[in-house]
N, C-alpha and C. Protein backbone atom coordinates (compact mmCIF):
# COMPACT_ATOMS: atom_id res chain seq x y z
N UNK A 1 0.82 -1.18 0.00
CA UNK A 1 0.00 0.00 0.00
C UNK A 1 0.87 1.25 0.00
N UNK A 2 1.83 1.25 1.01
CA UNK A 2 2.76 2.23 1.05
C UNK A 2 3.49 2.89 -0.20
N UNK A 3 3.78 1.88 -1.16
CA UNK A 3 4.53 1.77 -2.43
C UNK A 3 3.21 2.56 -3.78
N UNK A 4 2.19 2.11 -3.31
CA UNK A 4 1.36 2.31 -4.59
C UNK A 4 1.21 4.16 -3.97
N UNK A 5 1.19 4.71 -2.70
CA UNK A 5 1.18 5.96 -2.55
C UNK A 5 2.16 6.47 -2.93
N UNK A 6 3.64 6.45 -2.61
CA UNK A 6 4.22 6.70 -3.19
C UNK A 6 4.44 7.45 -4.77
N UNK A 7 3.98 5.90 -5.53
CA UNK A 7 3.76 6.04 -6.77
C UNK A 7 2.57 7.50 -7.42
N UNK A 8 1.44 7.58 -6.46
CA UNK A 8 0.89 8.35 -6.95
C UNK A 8 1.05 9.64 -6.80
N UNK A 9 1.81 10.03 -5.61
CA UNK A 9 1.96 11.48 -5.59
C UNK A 9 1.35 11.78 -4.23
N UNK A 10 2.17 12.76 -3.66
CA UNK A 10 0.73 13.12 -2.39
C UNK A 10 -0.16 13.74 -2.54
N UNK A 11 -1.16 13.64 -1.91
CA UNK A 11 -2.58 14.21 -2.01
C UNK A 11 -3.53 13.39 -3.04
N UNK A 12 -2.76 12.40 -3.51
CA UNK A 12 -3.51 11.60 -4.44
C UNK A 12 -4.66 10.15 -3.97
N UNK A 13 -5.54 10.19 -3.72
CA UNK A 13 -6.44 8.77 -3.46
C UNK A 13 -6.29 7.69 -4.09
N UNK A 14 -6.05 6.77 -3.80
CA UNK A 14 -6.32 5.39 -4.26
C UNK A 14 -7.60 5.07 -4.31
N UNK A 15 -8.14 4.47 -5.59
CA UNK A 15 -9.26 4.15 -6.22
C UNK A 15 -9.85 3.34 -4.81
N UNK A 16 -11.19 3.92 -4.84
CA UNK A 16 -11.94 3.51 -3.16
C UNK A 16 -12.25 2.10 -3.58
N UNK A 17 -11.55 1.36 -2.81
CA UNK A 17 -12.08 -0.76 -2.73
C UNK A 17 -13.85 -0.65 -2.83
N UNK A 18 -14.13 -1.83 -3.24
CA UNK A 18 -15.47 -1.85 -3.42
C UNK A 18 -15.87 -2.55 -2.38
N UNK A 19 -15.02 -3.70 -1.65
CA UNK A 19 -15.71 -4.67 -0.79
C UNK A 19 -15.94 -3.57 0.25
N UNK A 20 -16.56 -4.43 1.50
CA UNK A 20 -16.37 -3.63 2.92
C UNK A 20 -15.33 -4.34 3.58
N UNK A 21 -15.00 -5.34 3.89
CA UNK A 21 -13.89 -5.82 3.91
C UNK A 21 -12.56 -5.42 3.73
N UNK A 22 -12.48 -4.56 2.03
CA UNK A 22 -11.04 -4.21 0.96
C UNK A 22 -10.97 -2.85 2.16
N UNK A 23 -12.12 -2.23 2.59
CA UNK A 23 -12.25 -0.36 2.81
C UNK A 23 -11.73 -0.75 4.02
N UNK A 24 -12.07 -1.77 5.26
CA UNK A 24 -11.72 -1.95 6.13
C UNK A 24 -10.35 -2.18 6.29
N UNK A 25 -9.49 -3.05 5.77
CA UNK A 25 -8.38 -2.76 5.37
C UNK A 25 -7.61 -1.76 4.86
N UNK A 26 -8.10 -0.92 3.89
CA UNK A 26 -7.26 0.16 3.82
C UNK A 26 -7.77 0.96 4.90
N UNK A 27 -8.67 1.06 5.76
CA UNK A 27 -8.66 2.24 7.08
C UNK A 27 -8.05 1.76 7.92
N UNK A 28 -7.89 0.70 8.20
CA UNK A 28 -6.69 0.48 9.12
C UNK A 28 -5.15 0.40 8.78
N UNK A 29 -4.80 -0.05 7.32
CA UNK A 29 -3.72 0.18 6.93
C UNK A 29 -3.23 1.57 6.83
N UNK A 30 -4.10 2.66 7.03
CA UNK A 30 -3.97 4.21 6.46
C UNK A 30 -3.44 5.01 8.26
N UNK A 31 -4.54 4.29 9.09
CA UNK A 31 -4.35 4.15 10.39
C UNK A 31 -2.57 3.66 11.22
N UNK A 32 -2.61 2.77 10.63
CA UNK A 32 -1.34 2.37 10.64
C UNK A 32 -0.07 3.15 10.53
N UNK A 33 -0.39 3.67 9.09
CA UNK A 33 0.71 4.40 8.56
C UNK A 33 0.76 5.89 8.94
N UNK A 34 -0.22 6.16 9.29
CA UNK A 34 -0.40 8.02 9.66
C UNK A 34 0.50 7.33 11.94
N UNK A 35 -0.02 6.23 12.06
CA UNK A 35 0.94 6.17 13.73
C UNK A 35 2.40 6.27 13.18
N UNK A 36 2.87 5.12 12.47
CA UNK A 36 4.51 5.03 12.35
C UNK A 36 4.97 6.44 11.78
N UNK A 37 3.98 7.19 11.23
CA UNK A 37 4.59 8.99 10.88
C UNK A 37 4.78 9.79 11.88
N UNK A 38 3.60 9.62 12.45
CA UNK A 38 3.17 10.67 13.79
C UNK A 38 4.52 10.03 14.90
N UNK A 39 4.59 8.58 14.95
CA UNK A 39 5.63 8.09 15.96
C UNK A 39 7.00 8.77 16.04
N UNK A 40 7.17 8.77 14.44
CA UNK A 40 8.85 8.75 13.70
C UNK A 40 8.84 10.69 13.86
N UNK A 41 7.99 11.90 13.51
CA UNK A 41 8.13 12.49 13.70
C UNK A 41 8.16 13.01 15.24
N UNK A 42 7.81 12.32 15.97
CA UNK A 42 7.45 12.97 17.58
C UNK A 42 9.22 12.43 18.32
N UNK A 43 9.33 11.10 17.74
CA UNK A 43 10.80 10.63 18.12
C UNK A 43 11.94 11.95 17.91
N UNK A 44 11.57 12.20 16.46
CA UNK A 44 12.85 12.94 15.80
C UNK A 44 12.74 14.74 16.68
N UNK A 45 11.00 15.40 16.69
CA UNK A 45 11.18 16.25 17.00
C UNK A 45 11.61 16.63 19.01
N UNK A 46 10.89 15.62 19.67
CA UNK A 46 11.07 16.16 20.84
C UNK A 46 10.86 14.54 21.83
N UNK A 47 12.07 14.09 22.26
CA UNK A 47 12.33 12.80 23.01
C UNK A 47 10.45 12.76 24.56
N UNK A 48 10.70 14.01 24.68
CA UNK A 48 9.53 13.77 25.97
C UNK A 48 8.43 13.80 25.66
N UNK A 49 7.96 14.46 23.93
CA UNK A 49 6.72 14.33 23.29
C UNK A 49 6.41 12.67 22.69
N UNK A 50 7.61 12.14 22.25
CA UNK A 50 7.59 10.78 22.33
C UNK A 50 6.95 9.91 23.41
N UNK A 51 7.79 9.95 24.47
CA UNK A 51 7.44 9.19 25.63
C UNK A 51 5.49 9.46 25.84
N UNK A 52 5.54 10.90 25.84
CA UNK A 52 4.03 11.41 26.53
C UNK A 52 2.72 10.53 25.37
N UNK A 53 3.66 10.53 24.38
CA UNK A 53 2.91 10.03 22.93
C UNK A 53 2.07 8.33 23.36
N UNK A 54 3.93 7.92 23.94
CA UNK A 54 3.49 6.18 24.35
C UNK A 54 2.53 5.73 25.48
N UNK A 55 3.08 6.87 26.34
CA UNK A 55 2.06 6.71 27.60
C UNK A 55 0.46 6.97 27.31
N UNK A 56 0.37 8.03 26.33
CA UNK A 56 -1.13 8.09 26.10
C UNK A 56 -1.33 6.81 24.94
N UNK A 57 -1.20 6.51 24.43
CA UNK A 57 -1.08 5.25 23.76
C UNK A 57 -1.33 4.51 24.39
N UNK A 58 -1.07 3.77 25.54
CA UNK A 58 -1.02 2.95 26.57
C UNK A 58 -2.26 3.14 27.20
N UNK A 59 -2.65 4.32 27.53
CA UNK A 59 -3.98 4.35 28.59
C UNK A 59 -5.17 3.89 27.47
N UNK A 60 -5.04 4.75 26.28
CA UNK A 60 -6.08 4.50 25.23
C UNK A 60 -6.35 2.92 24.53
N UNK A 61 -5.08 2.17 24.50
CA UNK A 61 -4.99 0.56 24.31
C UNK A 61 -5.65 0.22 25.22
N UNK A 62 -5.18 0.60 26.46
CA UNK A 62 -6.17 -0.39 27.56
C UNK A 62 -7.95 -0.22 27.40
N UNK A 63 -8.39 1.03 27.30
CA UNK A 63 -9.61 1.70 27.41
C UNK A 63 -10.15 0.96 26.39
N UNK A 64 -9.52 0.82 25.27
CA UNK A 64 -10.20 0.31 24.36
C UNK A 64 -10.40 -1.08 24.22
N UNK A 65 -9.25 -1.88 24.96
CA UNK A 65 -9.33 -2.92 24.50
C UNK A 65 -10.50 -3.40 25.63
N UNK A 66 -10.39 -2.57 27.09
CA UNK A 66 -11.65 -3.17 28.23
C UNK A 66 -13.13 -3.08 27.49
N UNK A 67 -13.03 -1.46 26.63
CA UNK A 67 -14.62 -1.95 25.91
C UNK A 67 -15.01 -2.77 25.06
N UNK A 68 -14.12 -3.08 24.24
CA UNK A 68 -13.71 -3.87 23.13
C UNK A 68 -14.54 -5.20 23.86
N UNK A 69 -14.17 -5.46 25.09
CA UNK A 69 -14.06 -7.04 25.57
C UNK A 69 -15.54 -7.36 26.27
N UNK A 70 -15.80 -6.14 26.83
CA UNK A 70 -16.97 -5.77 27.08
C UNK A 70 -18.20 -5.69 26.17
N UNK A 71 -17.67 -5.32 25.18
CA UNK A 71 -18.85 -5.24 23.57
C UNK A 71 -18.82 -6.75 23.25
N UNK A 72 -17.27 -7.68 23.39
CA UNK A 72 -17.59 -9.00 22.87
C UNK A 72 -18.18 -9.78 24.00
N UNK A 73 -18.29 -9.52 25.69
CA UNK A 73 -18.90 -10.21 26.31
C UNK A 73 -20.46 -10.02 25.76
N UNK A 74 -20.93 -9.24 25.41
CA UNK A 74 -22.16 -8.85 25.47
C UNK A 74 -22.90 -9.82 24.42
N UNK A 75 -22.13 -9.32 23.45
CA UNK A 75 -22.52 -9.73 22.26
C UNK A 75 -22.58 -11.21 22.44
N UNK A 76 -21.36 -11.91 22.88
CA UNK A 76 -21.38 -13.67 23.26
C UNK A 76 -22.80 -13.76 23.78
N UNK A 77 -23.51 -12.77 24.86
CA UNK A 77 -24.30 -13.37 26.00
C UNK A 77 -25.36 -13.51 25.11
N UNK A 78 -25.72 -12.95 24.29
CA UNK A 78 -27.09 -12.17 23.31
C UNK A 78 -26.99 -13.55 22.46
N UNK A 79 -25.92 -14.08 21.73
CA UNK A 79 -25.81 -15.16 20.86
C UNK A 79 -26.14 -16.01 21.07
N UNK A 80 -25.20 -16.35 22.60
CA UNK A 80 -25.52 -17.53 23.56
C UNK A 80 -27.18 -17.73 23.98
N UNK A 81 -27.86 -16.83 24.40
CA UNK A 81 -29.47 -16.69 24.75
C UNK A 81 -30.35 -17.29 23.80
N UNK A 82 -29.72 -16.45 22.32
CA UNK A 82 -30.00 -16.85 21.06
C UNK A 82 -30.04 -18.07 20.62
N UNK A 83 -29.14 -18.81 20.78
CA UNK A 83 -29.07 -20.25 20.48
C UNK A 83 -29.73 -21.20 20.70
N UNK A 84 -29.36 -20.72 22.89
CA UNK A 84 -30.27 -21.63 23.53
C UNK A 84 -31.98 -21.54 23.27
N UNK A 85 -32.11 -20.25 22.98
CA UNK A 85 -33.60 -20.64 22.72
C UNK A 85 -34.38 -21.14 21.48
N UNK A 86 -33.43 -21.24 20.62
CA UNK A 86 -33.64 -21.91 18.97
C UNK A 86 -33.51 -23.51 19.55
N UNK A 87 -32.03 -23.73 20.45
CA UNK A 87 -32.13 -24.99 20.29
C UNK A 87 -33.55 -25.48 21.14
N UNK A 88 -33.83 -24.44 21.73
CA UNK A 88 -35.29 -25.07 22.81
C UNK A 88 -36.38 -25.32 21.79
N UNK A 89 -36.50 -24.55 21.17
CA UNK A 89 -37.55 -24.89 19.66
C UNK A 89 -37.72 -25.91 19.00
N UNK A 90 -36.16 -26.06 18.59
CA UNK A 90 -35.92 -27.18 17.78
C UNK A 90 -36.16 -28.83 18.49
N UNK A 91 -35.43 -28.43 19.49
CA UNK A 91 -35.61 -29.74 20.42
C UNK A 91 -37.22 -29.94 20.94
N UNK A 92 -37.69 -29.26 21.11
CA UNK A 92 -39.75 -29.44 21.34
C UNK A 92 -39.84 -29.84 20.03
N UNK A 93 -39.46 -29.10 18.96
CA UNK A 93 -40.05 -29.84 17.69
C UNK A 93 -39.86 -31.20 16.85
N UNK A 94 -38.41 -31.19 17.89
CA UNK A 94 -38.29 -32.87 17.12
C UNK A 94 -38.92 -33.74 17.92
N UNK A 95 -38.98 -33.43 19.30
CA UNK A 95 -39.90 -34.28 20.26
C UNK A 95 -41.26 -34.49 19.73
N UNK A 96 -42.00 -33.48 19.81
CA UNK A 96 -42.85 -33.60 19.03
C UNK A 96 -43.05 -34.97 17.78
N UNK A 97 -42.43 -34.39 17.18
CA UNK A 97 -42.06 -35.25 15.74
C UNK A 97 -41.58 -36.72 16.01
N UNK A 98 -40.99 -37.07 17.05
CA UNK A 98 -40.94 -38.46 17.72
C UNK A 98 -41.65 -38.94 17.86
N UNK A 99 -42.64 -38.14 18.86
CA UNK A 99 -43.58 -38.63 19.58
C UNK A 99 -44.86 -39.30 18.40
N UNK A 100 -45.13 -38.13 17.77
CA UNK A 100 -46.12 -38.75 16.35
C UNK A 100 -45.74 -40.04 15.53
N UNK A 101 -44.12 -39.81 15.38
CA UNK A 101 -43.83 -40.94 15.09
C UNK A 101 -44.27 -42.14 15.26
N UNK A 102 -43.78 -42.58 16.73
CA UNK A 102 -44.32 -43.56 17.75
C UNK A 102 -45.71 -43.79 17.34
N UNK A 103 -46.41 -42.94 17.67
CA UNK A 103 -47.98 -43.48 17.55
C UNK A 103 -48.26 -43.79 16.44
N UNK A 104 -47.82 -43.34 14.91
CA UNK A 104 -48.08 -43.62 13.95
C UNK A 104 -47.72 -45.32 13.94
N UNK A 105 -46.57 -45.53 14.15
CA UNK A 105 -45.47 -46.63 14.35
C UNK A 105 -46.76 -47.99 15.20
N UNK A 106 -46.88 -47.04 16.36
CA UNK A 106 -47.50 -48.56 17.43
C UNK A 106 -49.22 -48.27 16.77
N UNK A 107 -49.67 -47.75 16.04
CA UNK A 107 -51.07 -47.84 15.28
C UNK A 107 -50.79 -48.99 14.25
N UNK A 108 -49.45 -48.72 13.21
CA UNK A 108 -49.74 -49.50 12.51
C UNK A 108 -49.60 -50.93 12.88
N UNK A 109 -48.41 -51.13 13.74
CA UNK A 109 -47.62 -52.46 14.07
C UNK A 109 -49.55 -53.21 14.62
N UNK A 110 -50.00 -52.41 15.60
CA UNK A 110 -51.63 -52.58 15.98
C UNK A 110 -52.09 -53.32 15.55
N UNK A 111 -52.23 -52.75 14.27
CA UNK A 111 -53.17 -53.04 13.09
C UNK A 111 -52.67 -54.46 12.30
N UNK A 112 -51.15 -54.26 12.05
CA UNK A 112 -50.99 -55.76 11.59
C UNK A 112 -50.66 -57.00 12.07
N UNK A 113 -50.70 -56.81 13.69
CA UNK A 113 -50.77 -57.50 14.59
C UNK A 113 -52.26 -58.42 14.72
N UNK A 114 -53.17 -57.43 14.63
CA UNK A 114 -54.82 -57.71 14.63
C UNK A 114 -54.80 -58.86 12.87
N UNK A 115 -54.72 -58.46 11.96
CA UNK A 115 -54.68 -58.96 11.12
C UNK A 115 -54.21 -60.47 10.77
N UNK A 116 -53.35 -60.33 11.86
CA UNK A 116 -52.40 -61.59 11.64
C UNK A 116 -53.13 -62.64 12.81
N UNK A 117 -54.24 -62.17 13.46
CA UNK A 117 -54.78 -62.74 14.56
C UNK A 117 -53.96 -63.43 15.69
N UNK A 118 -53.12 -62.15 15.63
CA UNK A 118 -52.03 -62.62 16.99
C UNK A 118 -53.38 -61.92 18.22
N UNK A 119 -53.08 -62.36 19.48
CA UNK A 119 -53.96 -62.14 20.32
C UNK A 119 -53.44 -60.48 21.12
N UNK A 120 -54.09 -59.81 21.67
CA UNK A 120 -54.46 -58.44 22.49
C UNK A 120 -53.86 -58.96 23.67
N UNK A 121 -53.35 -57.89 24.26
CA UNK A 121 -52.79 -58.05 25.70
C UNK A 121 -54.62 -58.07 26.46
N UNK A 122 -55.80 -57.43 26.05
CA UNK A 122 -56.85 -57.91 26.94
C UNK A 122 -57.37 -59.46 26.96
N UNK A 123 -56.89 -60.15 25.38
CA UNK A 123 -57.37 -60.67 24.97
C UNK A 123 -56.72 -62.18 26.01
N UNK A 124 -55.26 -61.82 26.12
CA UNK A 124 -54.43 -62.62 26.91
C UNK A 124 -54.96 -62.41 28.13
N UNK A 125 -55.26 -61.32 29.07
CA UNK A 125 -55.85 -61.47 30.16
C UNK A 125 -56.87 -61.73 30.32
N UNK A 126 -57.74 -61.70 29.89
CA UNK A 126 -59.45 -62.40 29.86
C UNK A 126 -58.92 -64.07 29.81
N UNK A 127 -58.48 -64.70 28.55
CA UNK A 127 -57.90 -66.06 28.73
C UNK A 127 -57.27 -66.10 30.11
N UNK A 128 -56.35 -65.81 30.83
CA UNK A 128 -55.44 -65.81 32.55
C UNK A 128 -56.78 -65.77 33.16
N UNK A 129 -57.90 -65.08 33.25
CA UNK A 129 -58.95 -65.22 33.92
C UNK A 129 -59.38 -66.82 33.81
N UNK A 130 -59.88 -66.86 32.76
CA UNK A 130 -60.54 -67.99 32.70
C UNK A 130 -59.77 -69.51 32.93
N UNK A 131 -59.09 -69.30 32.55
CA UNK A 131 -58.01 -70.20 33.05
C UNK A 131 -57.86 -70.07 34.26
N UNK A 132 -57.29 -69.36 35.26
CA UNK A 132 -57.38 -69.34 36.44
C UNK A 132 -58.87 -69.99 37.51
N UNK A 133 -60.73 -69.28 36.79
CA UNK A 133 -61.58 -70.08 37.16
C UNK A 133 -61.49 -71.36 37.04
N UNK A 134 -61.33 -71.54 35.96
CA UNK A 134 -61.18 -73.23 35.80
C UNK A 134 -60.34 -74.02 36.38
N UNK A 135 -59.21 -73.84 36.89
CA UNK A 135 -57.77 -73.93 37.93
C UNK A 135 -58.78 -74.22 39.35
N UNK A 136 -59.50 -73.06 39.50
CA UNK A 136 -60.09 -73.38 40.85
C UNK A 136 -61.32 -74.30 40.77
N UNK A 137 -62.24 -74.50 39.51
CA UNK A 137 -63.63 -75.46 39.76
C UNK A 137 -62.28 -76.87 40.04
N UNK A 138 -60.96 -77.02 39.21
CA UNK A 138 -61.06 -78.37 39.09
C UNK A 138 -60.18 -78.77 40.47
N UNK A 139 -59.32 -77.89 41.30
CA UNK A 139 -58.98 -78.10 42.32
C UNK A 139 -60.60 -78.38 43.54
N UNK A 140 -60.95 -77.73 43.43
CA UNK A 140 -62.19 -77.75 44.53
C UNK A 140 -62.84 -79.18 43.65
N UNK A 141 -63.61 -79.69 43.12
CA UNK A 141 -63.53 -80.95 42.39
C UNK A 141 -62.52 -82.34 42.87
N UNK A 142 -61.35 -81.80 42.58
CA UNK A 142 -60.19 -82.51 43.30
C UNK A 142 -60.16 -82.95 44.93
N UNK A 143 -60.34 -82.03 45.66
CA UNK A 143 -60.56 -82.09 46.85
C UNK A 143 -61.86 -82.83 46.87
N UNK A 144 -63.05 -82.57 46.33
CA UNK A 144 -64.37 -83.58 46.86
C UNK A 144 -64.52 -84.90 46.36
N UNK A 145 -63.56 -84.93 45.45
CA UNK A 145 -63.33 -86.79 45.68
C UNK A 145 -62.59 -86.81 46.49
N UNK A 146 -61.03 -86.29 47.31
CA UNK A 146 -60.08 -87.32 47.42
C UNK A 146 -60.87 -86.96 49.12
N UNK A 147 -62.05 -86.57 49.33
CA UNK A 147 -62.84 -86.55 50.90
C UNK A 147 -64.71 -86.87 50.26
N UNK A 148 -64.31 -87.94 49.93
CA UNK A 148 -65.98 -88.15 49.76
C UNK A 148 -66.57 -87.87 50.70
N UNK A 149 -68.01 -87.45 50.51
CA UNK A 149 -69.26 -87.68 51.73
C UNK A 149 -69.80 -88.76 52.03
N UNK A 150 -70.39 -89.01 53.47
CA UNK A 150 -70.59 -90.36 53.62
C UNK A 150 -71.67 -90.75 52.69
N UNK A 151 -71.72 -91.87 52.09
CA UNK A 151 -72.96 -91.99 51.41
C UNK A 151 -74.38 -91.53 52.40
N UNK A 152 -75.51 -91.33 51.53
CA UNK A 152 -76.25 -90.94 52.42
C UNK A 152 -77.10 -92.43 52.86
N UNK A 153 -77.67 -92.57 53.85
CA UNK A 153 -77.88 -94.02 54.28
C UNK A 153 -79.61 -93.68 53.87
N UNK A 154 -79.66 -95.42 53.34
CA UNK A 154 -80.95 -95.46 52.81
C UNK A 154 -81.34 -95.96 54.07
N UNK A 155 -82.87 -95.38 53.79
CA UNK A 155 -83.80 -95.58 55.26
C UNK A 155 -83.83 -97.29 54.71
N UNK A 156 -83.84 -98.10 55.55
CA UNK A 156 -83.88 -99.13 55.77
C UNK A 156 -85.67 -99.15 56.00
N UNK A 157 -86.36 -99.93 55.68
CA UNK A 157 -87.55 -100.01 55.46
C UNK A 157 -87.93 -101.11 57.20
N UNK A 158 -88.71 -100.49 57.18
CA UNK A 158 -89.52 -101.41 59.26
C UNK A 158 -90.03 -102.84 58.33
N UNK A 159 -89.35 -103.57 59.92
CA UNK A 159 -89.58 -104.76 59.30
C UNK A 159 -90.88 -105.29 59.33
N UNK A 160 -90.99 -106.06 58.42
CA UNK A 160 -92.91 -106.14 58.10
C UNK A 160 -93.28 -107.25 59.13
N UNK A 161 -94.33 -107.26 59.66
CA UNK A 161 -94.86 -108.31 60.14
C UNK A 161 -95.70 -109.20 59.03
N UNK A 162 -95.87 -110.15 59.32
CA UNK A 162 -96.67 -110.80 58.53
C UNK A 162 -97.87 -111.41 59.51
């Protein structure tokens, strides 16, 4: 950059960059070059205007760089907020979208379960019922043979006279 001024003469502009990016660069490169002038002349003209030069230099680096850090905490916190609450969106919405899944999923499996005349979990417990009654007529059954009742005694008929 230095070289192409040169070349043109002073007081002359270099054709303005089109990016924002290119402009940003040359304002800080221009920045640059107007310190190492201002430096090199303050050196040459007066040693204590130098020093006073660095020291204010120094307070203004710091100042700037605390807001500087301060503008990027901020900005992090705002992003960070930002995120988390997209990812909160996103994450309800895929839940969501699971969840439908599923039911779509256990409707159909349902359905071709029924088809295939595999049996219902009610269908299995109604059978455990009945099975279970019947468990108990044939135990109670069981028990009244292995304790018969006495036979019942036939009345013996009075003996006849003749």
């Amino acid at each position: 950059m230095a070289t192409k001024r040169k070349l043109q003469g002073k007081g002359a502009r270099a054709a303005a960059p089109k990016t924002a990016q290119a402009r940003l660069l040359n304002a800080l490169n221009e920045v640059w070059l107007a310190g190492l002038g201002a430096a090199i002349k303050a050196q040459r003209g007066a040693p204590q205007l130098y020093e006073d030069l660095i020291a204010e230099g120094a307070k203004v680096h710091v100042a700037t760089r605390d807001k500087a850090e301060k503008a990027f905490r901020g900005m992090l916190g705002d992003v960070q907020s930002t995120v988390n609450a997209r990812f909160g969106e996103v994450s309800g919405k895929a839940t969501e979208a699971l969840e439908g899944l599923e039911k779509i999923f256990q409707t159909r499996v349902h359905r071709a379960l029924a088809q295939l005349g595999v049996p219902t979990a009610e269908d299995v417990a109604a059978l455990s019922k009945k099975v279970d009654a019947l468990t108990g007529s044939i135990e109670k059954l069981g028990r009244a043979r292995m304790h018969p009742r006495a036979p019942a005694r036939a009345a013996t008929p009075p003996p006849q006279v003749s």
